[in-house]
Protein backbone atom coordinates (compact mmCIF):
# COMPACT_ATOMS: atom_id res chain seq x y z
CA UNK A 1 0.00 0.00 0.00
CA UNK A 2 1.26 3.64 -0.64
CA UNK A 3 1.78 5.35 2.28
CA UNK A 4 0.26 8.43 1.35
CA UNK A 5 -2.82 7.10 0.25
CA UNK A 6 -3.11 5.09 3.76
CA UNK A 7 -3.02 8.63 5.48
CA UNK A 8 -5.24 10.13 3.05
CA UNK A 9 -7.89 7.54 3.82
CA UNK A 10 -7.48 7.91 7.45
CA UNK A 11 -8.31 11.67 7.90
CA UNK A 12 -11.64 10.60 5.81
CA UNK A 13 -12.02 8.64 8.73
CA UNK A 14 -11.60 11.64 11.53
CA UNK A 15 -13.78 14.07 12.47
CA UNK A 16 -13.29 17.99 11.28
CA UNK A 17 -10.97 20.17 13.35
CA UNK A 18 -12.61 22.05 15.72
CA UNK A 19 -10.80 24.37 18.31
CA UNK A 20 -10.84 24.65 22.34
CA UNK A 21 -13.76 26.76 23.70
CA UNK A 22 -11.36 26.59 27.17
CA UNK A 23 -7.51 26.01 27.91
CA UNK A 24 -6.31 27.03 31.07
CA UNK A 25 -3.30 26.08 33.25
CA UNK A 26 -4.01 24.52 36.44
CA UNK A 27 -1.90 24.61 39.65
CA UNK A 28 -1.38 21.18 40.99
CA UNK A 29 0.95 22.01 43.59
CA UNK A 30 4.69 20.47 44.02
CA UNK A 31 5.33 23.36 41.70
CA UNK A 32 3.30 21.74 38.48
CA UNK A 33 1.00 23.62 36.41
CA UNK A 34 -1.06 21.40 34.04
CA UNK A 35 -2.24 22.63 30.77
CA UNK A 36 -5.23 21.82 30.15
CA UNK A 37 -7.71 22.17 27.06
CA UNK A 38 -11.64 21.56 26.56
CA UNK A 39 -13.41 21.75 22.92
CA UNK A 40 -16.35 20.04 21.09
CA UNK A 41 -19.96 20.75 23.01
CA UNK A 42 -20.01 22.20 26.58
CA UNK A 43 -23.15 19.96 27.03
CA UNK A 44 -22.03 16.87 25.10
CA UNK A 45 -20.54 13.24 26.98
CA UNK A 46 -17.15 13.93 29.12
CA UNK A 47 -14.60 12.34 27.19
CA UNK A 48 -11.09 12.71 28.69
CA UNK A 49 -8.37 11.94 26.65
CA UNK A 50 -4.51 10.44 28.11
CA UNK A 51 -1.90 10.82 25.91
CA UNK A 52 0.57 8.17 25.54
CA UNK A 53 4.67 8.05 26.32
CA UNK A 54 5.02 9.01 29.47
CA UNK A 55 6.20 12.47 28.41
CA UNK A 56 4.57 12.54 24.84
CA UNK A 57 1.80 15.53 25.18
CA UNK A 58 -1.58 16.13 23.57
CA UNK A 59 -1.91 17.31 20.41
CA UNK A 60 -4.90 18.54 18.11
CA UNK A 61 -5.17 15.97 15.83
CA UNK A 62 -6.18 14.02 18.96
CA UNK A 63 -9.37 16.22 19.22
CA UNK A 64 -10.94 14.22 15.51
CA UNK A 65 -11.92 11.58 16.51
CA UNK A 66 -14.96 12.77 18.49
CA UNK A 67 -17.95 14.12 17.08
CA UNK A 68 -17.69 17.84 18.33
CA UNK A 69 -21.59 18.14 18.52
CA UNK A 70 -21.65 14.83 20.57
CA UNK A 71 -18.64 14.98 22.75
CA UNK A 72 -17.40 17.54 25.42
CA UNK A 73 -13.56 16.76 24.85
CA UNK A 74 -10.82 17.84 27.83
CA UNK A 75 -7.38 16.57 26.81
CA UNK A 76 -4.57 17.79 28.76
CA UNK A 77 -0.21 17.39 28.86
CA UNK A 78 0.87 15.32 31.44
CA UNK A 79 3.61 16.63 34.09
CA UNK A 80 6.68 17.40 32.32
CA UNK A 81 5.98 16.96 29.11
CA UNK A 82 4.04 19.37 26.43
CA UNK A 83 2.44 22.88 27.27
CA UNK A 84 2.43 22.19 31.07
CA UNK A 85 5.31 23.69 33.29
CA UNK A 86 8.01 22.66 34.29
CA UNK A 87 9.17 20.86 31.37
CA UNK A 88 11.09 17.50 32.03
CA UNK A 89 11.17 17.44 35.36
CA UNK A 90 10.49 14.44 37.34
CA UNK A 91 10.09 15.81 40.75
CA UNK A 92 6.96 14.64 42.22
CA UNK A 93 6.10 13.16 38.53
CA UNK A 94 4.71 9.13 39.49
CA UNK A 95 1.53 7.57 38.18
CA UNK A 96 0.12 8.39 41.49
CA UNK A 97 0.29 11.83 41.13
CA UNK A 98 -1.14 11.48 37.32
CA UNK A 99 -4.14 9.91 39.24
CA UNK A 100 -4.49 12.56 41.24
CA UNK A 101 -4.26 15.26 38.32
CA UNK A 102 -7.07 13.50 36.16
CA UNK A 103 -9.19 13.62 39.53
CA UNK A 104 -8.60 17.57 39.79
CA UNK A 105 -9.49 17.95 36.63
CA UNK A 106 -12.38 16.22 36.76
CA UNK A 107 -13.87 17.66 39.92
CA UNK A 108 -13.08 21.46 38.68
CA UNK A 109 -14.69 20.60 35.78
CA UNK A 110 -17.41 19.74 37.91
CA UNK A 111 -17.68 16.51 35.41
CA UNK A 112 -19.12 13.21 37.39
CA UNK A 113 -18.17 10.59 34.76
CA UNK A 114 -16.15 10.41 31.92
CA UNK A 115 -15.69 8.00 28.98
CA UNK A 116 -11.84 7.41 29.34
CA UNK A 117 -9.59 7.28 25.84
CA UNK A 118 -6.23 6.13 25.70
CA UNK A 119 -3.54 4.88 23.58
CA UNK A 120 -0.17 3.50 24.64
CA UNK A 121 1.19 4.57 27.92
CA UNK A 122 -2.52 6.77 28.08
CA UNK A 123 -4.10 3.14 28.05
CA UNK A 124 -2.14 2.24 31.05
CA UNK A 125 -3.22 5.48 32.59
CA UNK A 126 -6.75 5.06 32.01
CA UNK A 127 -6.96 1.50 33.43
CA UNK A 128 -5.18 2.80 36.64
CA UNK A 129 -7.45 5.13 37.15
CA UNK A 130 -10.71 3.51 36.29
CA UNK A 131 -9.20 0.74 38.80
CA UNK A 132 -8.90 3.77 41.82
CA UNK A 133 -11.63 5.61 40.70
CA UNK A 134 -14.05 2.60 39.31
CA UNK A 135 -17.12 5.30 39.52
CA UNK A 136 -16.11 8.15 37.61
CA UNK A 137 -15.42 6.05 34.21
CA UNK A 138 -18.27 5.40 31.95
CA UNK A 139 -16.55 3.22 29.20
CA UNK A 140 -12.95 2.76 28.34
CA UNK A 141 -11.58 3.26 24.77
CA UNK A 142 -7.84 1.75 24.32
CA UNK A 143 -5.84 1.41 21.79
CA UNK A 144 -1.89 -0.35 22.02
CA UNK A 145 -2.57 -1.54 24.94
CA UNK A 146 0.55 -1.57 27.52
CA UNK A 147 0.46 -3.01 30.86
CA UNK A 148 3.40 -1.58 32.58
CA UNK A 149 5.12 -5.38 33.08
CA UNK A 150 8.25 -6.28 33.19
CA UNK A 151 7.90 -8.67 30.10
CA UNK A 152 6.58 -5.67 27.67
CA UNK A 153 9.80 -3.63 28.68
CA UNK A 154 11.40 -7.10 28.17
CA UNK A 155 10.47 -7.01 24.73
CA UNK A 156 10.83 -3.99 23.91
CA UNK A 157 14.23 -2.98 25.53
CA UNK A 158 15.63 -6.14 26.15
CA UNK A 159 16.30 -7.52 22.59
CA UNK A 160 12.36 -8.71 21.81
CA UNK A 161 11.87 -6.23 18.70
CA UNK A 162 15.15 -6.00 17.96
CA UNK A 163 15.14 -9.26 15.96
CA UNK A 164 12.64 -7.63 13.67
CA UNK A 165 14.68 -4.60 13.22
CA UNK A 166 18.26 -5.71 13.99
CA UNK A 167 19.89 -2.38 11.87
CA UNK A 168 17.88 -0.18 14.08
CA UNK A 169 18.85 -1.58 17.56
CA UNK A 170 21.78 -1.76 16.73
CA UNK A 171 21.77 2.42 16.24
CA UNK A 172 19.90 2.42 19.95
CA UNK A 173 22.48 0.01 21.53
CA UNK A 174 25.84 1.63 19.83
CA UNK A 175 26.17 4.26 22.55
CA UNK A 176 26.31 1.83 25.52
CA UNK A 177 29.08 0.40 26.21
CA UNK A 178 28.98 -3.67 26.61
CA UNK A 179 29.72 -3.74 30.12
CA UNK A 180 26.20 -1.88 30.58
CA UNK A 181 24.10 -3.69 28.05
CA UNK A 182 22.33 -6.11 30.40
CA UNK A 183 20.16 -3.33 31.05
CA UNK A 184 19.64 -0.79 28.63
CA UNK A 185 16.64 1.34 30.59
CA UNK A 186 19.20 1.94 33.30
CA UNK A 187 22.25 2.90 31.24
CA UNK A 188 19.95 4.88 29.04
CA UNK A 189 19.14 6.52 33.00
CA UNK A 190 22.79 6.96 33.70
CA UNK A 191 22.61 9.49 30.62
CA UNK A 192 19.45 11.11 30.44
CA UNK A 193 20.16 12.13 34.14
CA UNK A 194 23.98 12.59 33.83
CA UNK A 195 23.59 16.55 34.46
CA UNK A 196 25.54 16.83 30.88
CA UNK A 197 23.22 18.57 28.85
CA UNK A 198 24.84 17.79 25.21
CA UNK A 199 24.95 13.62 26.70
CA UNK A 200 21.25 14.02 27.81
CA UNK A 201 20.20 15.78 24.50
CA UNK A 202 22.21 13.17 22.53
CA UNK A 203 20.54 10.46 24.82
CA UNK A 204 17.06 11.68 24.43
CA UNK A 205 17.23 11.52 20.73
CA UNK A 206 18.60 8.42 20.29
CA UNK A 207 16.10 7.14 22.65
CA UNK A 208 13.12 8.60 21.41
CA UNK A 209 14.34 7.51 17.72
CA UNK A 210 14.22 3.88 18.72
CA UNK A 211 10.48 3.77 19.63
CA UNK A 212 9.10 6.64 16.37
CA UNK A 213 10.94 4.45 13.89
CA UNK A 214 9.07 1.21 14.95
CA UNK A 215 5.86 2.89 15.59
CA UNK A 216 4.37 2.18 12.59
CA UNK A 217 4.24 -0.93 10.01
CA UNK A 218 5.42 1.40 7.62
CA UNK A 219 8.30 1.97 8.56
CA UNK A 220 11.21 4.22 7.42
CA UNK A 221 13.77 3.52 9.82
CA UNK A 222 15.47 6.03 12.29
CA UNK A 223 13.22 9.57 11.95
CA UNK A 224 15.18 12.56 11.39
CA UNK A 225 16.38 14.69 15.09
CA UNK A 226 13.40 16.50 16.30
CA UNK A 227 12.97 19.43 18.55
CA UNK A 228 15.62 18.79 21.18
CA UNK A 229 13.06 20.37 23.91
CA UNK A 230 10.36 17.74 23.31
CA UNK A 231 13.00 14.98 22.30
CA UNK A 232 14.80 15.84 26.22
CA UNK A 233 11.34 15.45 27.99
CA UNK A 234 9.78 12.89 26.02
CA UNK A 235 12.98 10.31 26.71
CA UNK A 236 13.59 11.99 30.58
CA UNK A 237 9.77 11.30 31.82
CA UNK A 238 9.67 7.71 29.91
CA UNK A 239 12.66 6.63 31.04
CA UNK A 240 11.63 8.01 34.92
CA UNK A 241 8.91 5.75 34.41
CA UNK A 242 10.10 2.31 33.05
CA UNK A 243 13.15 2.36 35.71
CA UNK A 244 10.54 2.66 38.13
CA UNK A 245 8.27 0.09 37.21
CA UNK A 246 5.56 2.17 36.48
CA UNK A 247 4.98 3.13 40.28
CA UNK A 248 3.00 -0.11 40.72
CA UNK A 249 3.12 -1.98 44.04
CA UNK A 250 3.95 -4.97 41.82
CA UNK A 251 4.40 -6.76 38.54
CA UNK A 252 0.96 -7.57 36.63
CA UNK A 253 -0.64 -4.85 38.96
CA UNK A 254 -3.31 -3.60 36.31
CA UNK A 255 -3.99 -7.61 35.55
CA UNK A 256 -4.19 -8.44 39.17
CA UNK A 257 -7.10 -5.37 39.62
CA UNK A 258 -8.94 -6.16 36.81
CA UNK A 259 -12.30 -6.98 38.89
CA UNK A 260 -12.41 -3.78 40.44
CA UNK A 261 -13.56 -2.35 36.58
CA UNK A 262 -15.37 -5.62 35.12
CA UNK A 263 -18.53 -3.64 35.70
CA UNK A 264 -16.94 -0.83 32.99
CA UNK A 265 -17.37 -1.42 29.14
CA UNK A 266 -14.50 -1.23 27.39
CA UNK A 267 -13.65 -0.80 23.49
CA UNK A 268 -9.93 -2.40 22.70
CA UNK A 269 -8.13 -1.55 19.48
CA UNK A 270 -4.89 -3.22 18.59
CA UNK A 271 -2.38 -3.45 15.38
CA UNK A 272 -1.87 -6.73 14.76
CA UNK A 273 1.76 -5.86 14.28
CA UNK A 274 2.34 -3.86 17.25
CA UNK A 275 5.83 -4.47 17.78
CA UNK A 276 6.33 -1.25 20.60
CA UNK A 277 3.11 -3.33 22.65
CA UNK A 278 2.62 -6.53 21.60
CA UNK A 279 -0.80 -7.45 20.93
CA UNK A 280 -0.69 -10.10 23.54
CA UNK A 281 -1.15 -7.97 26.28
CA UNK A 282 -4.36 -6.65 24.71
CA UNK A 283 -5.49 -10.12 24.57
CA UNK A 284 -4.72 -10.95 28.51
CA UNK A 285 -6.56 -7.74 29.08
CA UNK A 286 -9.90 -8.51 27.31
CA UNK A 287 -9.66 -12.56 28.08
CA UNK A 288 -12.55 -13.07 30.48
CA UNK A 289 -14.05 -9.47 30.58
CA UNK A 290 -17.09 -9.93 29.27
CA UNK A 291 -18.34 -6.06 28.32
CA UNK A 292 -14.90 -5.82 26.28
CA UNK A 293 -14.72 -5.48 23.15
CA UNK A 294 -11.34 -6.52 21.59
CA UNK A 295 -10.58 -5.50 18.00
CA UNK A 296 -7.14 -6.60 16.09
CA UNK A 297 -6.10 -4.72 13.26
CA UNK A 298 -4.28 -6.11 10.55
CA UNK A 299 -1.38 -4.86 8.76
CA UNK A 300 -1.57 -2.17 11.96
CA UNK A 301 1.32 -1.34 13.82
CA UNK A 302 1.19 1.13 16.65
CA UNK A 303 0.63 4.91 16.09
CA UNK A 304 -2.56 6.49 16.37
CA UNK A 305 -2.99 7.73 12.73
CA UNK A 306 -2.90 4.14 11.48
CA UNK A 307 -5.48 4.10 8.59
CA UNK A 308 -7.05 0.77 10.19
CA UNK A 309 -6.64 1.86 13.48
CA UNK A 310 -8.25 5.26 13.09
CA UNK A 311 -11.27 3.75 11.56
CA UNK A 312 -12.29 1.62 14.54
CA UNK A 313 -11.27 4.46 17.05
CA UNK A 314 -14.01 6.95 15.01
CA UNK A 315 -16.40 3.75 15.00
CA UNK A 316 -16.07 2.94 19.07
CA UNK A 317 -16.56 6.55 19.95
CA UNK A 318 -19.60 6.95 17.66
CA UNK A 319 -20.98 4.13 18.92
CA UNK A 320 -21.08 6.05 22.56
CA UNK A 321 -23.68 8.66 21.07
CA UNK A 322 -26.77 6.55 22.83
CA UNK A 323 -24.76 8.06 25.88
CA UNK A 324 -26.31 11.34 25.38
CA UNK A 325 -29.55 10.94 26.78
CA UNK A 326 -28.75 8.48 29.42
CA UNK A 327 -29.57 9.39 32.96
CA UNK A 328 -25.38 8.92 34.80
């Protein structure tokens, strides 16, 4: 297939732009400010969107694929990462305190449930929360689903997709020396954090380069540097995370608490050749939950904008319309 054509047919897929009627900057405390946008229809469903990475930011095209006269849209940049200050810290930064955020938000918006939709790392996100805050989440809408396990970090920075792209690990794994290559998340660490801003900078792209270049089945190897800024933040707040497990009290946490959000409906979409998350873990996470619905995508890999994958996206969330006139 030519690639243009497969992201021409995907925007036919996505809704028309349509721009914020709020963005604001909240005040967390610990010396965050979140930024934090709503757009669509003031009266429409609560859908909150969680952006993937850690560190990766919301974006507009990220507003299209909800019906703006249907949906009441708040997206918002995680700490560290995008519009919201400071940028790549990771100073009180832990899933816990993302929790905590997407509950502020929520009860200044004076919202009482939301449909949650999240790709990636925001998939993890939105399962922790609906697991702490089982209530306030209407339906779930994931796509790439990651668990936060060891075996998914395994795979993916432990040799797993490197024997489907052997040239391009072997760009990620040139700058560590052997003596540090049983663990490439922690010597990646060593140099992110060094306090060397050229190392971290050089770190952060290389980094960053490794996951873009596989995100998609069409791929075109290592992407060209991008904006050091978002590059430094993206690799510091992703790297914070994986070294730290996540935050979770223990391996297969989100697998272990799946009970606690049974009750929720959920809409899974996965690439079939996912090779950043693994479509395996998508398929532990629907196995035995009987209001979700897993879709597999073929000839999908990860990203978002996915022809295939943007189609069944625009289809789950406009299947959520009968939402508007029921009673919460």
């Amino acid at each position: 297939m030519d690639h243009r054509s497969g992201q021409k047919r995907a925007v036919e897929y996505l809704y028309p732009p349509v721009d914020p009627f709020d963005q604001r900057m909240m005040d967390m405390g610990d010396g965050h400010r979140i930024y934090v946008e709503q757009c669509g229809n003031p009266q429409g469903i609560p859908v909150i969107v969680l952006h993937g990475g850690p560190g990766g930011g919301c974006s507009p095209p990220m507003r299209r694929y909800f019906d703006p006269a249907i949906f009441r849209v708040v997206l918002f940049d995680q700490r560290g990462c995008g519009r919201s200050r400071p940028l790549a810290t990771v100073e009180h930064n832990t899933t816990w305190h993302l929790i905590r955020d997407i509950e502020s938000i929520r009860q200044a918006l004076q919202i009482q449930q939301f449909v949650v939709f999240g790709g990636s790392w925001g998939a993890t996100l939105a399962l922790i929360y609906a697991i702490s805050h089982p209530t306030r989440v209407r339906h779930l809408v994931l796509r790439g689903v990651f668990l936060a396990t060891q075996a998914e970090l395994d795979w993916f920075y432990g040799g797993g997709a490197a024997a489907f792209y052997p040239e391009l690990w072997a760009r990620f794994t040139a700058p560590i020396p052997p003596e540090e290559q049983d663990d490439f998340i922690a010597a990646y660490h060593r140099r992110l954090f060094s306090g060397i801003a050229m190392e971290e900078q050089k770190a952060a792209r290389t980094w960053a380069a490794w996951e873009n270049a596989l995100a998609s089945v069409q791929n075109i190897g290592f992407v060209g540097d991008g904006p050091s800024d978002h590059a430094r933040a993206f690799a510091r707040l992703e790297n914070h995370y994986f070294v730290n497990a996540a935050f979770l009290k223990e391996d297969g946490w989100i697998l272990k608490n799946r009970g606690r959000i049974e009750h929720i409906s959920a809409d899974i979409v996965q690439g079939q050749f996912d090779m950043i998350c693994p479509p395996v873990s998508a398929h532990k996470l629907a196995s035995g939950w009987e209001k979700a619905r897993l879709q597999l995508i073929p000839l999908a890999g990860h990203a978002l904008s996915e022809p295939g994958i943007s189609e069944a996206l625009v289809a789950a969330t406009d299947r959520l319309r009968e939402m508007k006139n029921q009673r919460l």
